[in-house]
N, C-alpha and C. Protein backbone atom coordinates (compact mmCIF):
# COMPACT_ATOMS: atom_id res chain seq x y z
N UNK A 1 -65.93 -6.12 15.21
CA UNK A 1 -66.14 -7.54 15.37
C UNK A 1 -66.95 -7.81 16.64
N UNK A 2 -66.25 -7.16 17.57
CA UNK A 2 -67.22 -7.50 18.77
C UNK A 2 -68.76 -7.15 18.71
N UNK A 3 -68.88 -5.98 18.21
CA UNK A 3 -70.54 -5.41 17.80
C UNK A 3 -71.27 -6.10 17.08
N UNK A 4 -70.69 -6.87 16.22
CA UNK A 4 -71.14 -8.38 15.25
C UNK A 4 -71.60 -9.09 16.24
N UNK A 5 -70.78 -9.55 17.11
CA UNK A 5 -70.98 -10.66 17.94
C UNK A 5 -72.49 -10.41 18.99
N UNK A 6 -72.25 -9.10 19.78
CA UNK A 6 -73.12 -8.79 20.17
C UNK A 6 -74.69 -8.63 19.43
N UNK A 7 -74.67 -8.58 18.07
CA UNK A 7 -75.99 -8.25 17.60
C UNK A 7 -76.55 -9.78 17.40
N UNK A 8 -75.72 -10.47 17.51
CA UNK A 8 -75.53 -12.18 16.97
C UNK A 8 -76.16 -12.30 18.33
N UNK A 9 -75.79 -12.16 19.05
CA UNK A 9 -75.98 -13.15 20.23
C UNK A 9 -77.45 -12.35 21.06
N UNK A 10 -77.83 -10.97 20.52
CA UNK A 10 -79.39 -10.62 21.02
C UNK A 10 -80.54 -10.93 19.92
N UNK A 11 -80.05 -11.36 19.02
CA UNK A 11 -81.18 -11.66 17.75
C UNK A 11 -81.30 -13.47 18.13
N UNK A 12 -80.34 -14.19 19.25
CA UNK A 12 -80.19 -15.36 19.65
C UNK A 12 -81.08 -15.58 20.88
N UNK A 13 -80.97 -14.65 21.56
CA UNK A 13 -81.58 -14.74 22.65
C UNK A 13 -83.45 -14.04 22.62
N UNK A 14 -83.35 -13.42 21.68
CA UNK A 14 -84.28 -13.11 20.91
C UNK A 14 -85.60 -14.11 20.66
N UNK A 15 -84.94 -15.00 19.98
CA UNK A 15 -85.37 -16.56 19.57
C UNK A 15 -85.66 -17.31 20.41
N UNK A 16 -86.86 -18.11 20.23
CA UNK A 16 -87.16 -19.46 21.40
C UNK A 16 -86.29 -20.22 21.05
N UNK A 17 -85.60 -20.74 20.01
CA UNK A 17 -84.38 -21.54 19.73
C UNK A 17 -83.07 -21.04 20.33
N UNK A 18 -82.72 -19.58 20.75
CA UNK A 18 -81.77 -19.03 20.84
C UNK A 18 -81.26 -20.47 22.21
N UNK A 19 -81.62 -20.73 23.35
CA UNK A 19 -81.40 -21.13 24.77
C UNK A 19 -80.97 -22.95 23.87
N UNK A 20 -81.45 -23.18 23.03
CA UNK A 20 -80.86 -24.49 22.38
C UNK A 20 -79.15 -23.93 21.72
N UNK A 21 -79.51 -23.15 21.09
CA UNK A 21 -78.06 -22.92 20.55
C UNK A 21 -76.59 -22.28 21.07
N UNK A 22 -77.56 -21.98 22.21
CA UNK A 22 -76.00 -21.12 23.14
C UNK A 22 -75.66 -22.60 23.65
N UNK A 23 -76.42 -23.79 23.85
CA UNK A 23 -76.00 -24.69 24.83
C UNK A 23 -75.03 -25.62 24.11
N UNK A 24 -75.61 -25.92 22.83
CA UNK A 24 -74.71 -26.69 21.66
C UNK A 24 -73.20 -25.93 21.39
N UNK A 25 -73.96 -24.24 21.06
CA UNK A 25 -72.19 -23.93 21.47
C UNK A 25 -71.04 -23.77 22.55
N UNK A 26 -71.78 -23.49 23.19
CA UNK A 26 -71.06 -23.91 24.62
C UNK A 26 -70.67 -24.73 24.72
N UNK A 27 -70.88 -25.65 24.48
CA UNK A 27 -70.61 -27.79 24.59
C UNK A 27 -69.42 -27.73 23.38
N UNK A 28 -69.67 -26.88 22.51
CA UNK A 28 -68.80 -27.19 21.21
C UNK A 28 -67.40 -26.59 21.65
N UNK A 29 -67.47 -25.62 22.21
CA UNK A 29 -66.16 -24.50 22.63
C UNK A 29 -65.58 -25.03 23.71
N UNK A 30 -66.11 -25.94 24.76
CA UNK A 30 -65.71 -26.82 25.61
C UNK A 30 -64.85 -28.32 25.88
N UNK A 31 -65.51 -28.63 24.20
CA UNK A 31 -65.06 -29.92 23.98
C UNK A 31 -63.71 -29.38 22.90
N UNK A 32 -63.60 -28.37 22.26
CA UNK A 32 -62.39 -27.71 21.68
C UNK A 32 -61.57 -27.58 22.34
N UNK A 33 -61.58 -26.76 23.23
CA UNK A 33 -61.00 -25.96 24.38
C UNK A 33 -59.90 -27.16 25.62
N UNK A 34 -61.12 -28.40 25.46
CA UNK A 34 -60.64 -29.39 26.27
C UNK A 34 -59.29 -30.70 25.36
N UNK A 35 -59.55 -30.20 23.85
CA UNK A 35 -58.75 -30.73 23.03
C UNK A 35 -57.53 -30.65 22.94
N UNK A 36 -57.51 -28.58 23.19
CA UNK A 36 -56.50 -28.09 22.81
C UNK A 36 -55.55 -28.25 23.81
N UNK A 37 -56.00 -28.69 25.27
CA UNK A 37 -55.56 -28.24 26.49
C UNK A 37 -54.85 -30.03 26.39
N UNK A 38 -55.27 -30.94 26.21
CA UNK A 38 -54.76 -32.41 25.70
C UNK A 38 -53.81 -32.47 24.60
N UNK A 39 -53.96 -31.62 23.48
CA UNK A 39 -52.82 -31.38 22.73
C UNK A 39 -51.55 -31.08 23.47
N UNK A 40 -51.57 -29.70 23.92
CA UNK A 40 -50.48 -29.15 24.97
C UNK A 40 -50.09 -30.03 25.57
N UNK A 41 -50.85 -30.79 26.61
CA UNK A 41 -50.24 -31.90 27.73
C UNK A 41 -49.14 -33.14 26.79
N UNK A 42 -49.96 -33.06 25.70
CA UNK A 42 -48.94 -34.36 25.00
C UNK A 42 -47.75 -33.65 24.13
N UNK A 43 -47.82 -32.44 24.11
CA UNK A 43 -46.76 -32.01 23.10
C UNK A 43 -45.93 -32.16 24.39
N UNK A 44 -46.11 -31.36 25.84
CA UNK A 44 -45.49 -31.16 26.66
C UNK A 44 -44.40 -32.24 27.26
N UNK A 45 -45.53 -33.48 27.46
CA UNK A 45 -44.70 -34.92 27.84
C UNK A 45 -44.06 -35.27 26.66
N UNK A 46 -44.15 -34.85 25.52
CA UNK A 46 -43.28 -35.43 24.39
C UNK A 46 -42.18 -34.91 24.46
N UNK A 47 -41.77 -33.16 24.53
CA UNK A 47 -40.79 -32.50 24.64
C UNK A 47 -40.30 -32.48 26.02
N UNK A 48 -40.42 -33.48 26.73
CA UNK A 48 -40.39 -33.57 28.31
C UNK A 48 -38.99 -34.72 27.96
N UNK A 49 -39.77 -35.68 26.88
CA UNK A 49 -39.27 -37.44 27.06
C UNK A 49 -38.43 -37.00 25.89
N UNK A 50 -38.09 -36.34 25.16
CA UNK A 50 -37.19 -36.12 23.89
C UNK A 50 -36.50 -35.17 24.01
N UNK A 51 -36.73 -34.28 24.99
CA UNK A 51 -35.86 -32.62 25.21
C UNK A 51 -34.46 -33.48 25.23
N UNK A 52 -34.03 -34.12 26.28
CA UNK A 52 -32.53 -34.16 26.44
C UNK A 52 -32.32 -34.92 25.35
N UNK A 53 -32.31 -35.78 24.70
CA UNK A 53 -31.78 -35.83 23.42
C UNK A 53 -31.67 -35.04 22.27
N UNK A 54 -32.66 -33.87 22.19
CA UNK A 54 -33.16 -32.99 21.24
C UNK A 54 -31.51 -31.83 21.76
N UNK A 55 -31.58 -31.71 22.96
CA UNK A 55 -30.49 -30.94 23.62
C UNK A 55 -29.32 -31.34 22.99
N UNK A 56 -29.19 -32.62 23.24
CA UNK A 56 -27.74 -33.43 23.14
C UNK A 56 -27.06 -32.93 21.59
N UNK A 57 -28.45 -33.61 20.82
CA UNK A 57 -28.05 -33.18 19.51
C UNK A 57 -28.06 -31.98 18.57
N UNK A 58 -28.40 -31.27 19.58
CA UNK A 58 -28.21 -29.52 19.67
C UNK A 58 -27.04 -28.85 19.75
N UNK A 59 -26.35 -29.64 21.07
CA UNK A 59 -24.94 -29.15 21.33
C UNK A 59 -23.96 -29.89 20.59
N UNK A 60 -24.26 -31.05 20.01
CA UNK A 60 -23.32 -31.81 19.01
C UNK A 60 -23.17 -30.65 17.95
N UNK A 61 -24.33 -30.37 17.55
CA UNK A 61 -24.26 -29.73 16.19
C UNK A 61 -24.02 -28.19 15.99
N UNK A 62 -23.91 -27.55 17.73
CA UNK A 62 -23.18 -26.18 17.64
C UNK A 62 -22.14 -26.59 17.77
N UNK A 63 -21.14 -27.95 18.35
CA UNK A 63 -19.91 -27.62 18.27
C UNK A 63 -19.71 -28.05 17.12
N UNK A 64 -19.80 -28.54 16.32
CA UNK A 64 -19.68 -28.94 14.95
C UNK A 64 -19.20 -27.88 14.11
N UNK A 65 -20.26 -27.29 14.25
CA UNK A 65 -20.60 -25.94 13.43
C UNK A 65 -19.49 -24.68 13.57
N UNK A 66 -19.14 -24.41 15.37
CA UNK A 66 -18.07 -24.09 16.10
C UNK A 66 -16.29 -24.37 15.64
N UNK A 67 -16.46 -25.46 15.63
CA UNK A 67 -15.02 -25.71 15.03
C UNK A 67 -15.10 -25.50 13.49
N UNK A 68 -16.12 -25.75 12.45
CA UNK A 68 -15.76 -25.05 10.89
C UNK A 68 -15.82 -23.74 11.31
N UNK A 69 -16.23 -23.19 11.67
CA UNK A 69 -16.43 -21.59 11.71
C UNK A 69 -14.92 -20.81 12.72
N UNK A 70 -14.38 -21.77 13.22
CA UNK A 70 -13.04 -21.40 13.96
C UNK A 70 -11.72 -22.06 12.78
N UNK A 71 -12.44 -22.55 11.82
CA UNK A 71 -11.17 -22.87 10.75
C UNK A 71 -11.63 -22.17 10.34
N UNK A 72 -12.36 -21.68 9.55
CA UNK A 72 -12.04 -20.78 8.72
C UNK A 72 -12.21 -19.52 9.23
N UNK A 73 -12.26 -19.38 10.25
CA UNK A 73 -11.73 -17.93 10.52
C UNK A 73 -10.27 -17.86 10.84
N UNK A 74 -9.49 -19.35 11.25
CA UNK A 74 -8.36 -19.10 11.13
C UNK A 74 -7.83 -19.02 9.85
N UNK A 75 -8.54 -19.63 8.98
CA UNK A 75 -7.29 -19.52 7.48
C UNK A 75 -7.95 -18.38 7.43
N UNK A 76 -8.89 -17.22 7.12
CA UNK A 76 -8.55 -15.83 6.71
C UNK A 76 -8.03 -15.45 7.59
N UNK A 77 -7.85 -15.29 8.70
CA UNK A 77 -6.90 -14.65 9.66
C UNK A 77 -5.59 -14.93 9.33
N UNK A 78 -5.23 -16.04 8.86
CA UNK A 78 -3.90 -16.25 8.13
C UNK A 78 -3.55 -15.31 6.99
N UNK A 79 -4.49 -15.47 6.49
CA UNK A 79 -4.63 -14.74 4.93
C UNK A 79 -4.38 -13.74 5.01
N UNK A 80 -5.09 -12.60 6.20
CA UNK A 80 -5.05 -11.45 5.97
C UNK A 80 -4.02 -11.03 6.64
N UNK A 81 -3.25 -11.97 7.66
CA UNK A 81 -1.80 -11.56 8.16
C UNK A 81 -0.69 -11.32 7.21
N UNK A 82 -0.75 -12.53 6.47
CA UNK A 82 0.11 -12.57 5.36
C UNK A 82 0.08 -11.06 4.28
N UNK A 83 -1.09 -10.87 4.29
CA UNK A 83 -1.12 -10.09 3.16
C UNK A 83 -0.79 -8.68 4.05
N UNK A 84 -1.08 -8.72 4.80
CA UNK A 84 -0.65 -7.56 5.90
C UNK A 84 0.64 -7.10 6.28
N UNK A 85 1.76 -8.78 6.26
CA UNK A 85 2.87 -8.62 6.42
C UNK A 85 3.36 -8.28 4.96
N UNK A 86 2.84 -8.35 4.31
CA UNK A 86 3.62 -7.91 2.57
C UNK A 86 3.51 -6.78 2.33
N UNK A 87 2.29 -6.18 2.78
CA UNK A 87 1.83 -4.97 2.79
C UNK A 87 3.03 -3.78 3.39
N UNK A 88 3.70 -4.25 4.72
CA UNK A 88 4.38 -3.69 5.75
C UNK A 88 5.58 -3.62 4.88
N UNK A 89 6.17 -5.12 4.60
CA UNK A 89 7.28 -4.65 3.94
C UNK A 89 7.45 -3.96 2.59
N UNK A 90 6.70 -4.27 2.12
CA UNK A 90 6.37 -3.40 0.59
C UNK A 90 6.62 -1.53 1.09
N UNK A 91 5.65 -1.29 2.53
CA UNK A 91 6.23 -0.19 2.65
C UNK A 91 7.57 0.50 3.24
N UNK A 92 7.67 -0.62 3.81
CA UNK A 92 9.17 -0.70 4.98
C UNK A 92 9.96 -0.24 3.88
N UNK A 93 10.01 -1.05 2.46
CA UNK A 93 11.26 -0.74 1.68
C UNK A 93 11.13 0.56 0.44
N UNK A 94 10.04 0.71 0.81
CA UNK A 94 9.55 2.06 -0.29
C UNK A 94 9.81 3.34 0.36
N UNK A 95 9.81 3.28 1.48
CA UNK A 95 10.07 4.25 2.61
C UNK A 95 11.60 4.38 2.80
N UNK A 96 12.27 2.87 2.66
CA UNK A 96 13.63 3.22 2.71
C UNK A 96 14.38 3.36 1.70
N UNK A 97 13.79 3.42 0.47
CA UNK A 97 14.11 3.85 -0.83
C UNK A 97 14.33 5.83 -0.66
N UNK A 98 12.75 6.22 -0.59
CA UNK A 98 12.97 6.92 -0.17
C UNK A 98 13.52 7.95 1.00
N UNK A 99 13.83 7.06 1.45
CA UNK A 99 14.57 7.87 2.86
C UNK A 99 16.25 8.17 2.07
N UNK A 100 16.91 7.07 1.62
CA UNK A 100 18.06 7.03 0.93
C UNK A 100 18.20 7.75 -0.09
N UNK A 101 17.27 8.47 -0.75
CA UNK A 101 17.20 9.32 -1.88
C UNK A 101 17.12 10.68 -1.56
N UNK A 102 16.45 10.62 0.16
CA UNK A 102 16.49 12.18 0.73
C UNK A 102 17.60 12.56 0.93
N UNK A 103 18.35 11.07 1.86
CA UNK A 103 19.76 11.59 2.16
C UNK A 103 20.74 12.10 1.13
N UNK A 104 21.04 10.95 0.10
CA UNK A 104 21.55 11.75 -0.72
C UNK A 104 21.35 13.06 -1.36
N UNK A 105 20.22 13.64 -1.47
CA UNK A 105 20.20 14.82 -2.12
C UNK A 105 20.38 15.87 -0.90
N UNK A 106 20.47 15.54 0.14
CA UNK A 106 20.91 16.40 1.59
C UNK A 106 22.01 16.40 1.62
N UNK A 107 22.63 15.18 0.97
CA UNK A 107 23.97 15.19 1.38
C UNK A 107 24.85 16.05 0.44
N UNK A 108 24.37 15.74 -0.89
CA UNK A 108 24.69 16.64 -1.93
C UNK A 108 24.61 18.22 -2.01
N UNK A 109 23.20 18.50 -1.36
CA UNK A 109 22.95 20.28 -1.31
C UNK A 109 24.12 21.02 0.07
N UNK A 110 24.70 19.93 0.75
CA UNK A 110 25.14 20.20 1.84
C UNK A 110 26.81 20.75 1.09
N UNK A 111 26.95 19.72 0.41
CA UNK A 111 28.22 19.75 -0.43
C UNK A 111 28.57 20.62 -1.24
N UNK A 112 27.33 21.06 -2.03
CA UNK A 112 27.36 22.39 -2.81
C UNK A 112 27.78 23.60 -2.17
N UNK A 113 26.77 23.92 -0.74
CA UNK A 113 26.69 24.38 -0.33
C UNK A 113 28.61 25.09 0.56
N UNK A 114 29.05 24.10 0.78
CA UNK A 114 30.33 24.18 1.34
C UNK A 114 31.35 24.31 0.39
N UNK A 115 30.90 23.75 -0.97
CA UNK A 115 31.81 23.89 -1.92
C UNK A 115 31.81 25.51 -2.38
N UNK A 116 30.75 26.21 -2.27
CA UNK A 116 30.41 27.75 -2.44
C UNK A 116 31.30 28.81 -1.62
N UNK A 117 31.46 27.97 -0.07
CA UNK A 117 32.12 28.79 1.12
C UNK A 117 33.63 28.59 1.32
N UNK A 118 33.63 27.80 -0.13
CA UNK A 118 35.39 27.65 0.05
C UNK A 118 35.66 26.20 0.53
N UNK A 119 34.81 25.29 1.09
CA UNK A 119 35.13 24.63 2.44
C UNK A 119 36.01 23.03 1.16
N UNK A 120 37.02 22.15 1.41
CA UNK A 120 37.24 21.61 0.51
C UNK A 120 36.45 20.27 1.14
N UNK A 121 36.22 19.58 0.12
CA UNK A 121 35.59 18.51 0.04
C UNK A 121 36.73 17.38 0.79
N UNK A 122 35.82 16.29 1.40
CA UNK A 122 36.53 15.08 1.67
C UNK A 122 37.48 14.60 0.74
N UNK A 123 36.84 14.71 -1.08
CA UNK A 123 38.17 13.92 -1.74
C UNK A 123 39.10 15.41 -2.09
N UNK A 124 38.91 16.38 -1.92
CA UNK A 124 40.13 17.49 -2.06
C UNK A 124 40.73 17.28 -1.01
N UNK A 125 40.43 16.50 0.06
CA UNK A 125 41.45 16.50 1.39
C UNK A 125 41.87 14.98 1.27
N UNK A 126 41.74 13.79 0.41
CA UNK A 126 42.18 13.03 0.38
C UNK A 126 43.46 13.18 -0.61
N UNK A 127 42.88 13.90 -1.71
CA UNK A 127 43.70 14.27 -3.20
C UNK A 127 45.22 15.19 -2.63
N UNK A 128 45.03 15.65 -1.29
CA UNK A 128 46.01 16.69 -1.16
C UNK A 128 46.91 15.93 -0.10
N UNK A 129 46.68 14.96 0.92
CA UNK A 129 46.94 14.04 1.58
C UNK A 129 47.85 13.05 0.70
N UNK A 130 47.54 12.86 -0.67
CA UNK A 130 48.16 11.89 -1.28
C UNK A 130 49.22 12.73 -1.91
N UNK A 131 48.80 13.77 -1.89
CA UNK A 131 50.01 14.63 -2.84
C UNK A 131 51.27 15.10 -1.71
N UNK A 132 51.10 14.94 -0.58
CA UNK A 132 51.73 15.49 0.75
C UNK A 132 52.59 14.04 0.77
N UNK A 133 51.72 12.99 1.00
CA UNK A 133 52.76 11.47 0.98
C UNK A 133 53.86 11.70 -0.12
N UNK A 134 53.11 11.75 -1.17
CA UNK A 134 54.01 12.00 -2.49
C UNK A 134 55.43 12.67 -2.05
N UNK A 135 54.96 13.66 -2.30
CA UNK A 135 56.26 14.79 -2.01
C UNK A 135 57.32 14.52 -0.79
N UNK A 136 56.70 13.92 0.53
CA UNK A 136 57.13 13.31 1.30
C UNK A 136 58.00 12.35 0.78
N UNK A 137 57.42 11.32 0.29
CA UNK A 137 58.39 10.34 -0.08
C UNK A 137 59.49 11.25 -0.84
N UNK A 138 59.65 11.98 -1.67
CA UNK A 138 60.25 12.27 -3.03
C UNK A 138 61.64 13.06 -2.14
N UNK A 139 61.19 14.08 -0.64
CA UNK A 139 61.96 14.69 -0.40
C UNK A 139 62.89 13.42 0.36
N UNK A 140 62.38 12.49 0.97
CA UNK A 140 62.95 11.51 1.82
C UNK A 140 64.38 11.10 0.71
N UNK A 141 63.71 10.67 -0.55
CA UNK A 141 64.64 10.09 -1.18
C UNK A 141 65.43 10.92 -1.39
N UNK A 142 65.52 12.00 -2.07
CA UNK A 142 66.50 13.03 -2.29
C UNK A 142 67.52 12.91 -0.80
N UNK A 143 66.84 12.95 0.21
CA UNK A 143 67.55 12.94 1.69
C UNK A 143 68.58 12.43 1.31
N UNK A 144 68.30 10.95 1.21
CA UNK A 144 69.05 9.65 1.07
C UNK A 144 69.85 9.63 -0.03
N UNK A 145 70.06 9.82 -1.02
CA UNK A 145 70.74 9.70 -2.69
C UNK A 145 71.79 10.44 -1.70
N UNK A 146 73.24 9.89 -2.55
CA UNK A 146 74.54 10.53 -2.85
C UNK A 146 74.37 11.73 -3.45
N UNK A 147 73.42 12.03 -4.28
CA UNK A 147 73.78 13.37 -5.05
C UNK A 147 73.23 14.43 -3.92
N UNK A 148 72.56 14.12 -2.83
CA UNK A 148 72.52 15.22 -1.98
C UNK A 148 73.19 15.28 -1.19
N UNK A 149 74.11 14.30 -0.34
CA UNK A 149 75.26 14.24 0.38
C UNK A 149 76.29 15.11 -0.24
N UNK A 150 76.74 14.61 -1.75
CA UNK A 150 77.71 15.66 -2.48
C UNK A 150 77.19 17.22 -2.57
N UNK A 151 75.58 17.39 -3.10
CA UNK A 151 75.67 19.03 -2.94
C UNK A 151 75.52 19.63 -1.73
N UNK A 152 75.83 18.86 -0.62
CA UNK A 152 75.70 19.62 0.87
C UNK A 152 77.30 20.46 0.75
N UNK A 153 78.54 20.18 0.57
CA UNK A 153 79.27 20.73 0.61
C UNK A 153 79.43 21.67 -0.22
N UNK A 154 78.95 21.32 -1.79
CA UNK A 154 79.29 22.73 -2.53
C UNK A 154 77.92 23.89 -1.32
N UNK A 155 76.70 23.46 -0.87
CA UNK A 155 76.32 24.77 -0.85
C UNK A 155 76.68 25.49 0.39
N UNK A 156 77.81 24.85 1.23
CA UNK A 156 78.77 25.97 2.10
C UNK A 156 79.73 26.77 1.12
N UNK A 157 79.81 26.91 -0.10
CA UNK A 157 80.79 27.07 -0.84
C UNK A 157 79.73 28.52 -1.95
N UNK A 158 78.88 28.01 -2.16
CA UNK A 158 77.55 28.92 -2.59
C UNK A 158 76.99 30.12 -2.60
N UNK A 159 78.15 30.63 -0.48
CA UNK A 159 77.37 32.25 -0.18
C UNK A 159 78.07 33.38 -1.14
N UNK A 160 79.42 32.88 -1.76
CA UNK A 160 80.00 33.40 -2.66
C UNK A 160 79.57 33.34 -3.89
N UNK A 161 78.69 32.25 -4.29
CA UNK A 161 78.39 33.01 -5.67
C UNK A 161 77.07 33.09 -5.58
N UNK A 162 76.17 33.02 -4.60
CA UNK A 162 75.14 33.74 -3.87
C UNK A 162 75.28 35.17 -4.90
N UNK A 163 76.10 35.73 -4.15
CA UNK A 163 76.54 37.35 -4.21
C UNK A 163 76.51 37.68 -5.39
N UNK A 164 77.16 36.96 -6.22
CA UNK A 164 77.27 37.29 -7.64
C UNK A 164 76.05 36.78 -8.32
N UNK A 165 75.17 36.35 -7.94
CA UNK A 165 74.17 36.45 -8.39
C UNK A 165 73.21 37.16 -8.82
N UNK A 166 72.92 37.44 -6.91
CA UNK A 166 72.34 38.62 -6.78
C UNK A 166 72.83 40.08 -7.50
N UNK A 167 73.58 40.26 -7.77
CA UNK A 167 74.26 40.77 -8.45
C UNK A 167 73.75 40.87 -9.87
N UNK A 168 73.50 40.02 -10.93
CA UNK A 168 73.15 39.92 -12.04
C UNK A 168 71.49 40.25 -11.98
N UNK A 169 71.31 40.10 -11.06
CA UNK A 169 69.48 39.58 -11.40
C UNK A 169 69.55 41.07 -10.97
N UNK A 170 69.99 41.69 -9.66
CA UNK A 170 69.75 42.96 -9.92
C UNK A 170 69.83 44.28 -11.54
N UNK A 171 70.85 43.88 -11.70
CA UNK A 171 70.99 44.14 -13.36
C UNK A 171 69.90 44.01 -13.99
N UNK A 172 69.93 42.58 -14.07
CA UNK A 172 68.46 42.29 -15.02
C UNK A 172 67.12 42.74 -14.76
N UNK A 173 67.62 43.36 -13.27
CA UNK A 173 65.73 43.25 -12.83
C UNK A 173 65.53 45.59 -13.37
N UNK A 174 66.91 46.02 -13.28
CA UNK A 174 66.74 47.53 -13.58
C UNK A 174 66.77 47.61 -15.26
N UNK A 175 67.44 46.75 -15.84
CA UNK A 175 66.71 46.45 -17.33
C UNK A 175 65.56 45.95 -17.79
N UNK A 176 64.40 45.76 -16.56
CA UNK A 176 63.55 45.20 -17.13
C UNK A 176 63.36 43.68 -17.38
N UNK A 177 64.13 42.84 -17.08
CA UNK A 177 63.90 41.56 -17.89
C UNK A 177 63.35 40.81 -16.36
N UNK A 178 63.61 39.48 -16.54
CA UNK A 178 62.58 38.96 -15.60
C UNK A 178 64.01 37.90 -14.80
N UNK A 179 63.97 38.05 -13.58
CA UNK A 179 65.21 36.85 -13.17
C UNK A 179 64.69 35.84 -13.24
N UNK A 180 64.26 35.22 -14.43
CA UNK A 180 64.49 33.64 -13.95
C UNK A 180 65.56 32.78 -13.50
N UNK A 181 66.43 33.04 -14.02
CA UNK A 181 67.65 32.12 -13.06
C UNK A 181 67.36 32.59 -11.70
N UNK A 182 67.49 33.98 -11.49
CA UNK A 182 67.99 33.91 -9.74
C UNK A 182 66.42 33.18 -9.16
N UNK A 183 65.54 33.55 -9.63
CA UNK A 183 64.49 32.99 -8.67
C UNK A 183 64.72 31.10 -8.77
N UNK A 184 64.87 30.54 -9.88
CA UNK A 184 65.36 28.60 -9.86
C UNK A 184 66.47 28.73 -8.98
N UNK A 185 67.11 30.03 -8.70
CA UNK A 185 68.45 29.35 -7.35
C UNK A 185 68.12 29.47 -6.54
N UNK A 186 67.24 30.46 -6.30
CA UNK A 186 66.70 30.63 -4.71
C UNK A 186 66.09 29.59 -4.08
N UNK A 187 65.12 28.91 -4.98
CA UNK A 187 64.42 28.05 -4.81
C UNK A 187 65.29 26.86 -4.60
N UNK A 188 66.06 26.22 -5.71
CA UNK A 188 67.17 25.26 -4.53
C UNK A 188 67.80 25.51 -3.72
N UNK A 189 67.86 26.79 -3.46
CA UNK A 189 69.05 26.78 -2.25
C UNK A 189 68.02 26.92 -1.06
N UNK A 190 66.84 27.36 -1.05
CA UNK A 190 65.96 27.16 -0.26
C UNK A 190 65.35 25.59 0.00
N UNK A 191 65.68 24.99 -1.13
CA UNK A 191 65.17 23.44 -0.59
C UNK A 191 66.84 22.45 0.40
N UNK A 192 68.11 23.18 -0.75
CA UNK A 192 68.84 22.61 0.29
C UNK A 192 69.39 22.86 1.62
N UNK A 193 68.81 24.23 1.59
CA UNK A 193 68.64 24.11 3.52
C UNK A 193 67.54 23.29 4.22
N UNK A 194 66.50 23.13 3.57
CA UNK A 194 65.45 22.25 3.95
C UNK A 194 65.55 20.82 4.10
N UNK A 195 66.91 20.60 3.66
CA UNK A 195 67.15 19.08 3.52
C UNK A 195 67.97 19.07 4.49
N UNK A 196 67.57 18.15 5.11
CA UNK A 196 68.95 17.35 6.46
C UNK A 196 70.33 17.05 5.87
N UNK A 197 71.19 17.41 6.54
CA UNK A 197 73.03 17.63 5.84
C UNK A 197 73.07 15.78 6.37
């Protein structure tokens, strides 16, 4: 472009007309030049005499803009709390589903496990506890009844046929047979020493 210009302007000077036409353009680029520079000055005083209102209604319309854009970032911020807090408990209780499903099966392999080594279970020690009250009570009452007051005296009376007992069951026991009687006497006479006179 510039080499254009230059061949322009020696084929100008070239010319006896050339010294007319540099002067017309010169005058022309001057009186442009002086236009443009008057444009500027008036855009300048215009945005000089209108800036602070142009401002004013600048900052009206960022805070405007400011507060929708701070609602609705609060309702999704709501939104996504909410859904966040559902989220939490949804796992809070899936977690404690499963946590309760570990225990039990821990608690269970634990149980097996002790039930293998002999060890008795909580309800075999409740079941045997109730059977201990039981019997408890049963011997209490016997305590108490007349009919054990009365056999306290026959069994001072007893070491005598004690003897003759023993006596038979020995018999029975070198024939072979089985003492059941003497062993049912032993056994009461072993409970009524066990009983308070």
């Amino acid at each position: 472009m510039v080499k254009k210009l230059q061949k322009m302007a020696q084929k100008k000077s070239a010319s006896p007309a050339a010294g007319l036409l540099d002067s017309q353009l010169a005058s022309a680029v001057k009186d442009s030049a002086q236009q443009i520079w008057l444009a500027g000055m008036g855009a300048f005083s215009k945005a000089q005499a209108e800036g602070g209102k142009v401002f004013e209604t600048l900052v009206k319309e960022g805070m405007s803009l400011q507060r929708k854009t701070q609602a609705v970032a609060e309702e999704r911020i709501s939104e996504v709390t909410g859904k966040m807090t559902a989220m939490a408990d949804d796992v809070t209780a899936k977690a404690g589903q499963k946590w309760d499903k570990l225990e039990s099966i821990f608690e269970e392999r634990v149980a097996k496990a002790l039930n293998k080594l002999g060890v008795p279970s909580s309800k075999d020690v409740d079941a045997l506890i109730q059977r201990i009250d039981t019997l408890s009570a049963k011997v209490a009452e016997l305590g108490k009844s007349p009919a054990a007051k009365a056999a306290a005296p026959a069994a001072k009376k007893a070491p005598a046929k004690k003897a003759a007992a023993k006596k038979v069951a020995a018999k029975k026991a070198a024939a072979g047979e089985a003492p059941a009687g003497a062993a049912v006497k032993t056994a009461r006479a072993t409970r009524r020493k066990a009983a308070p006179a």
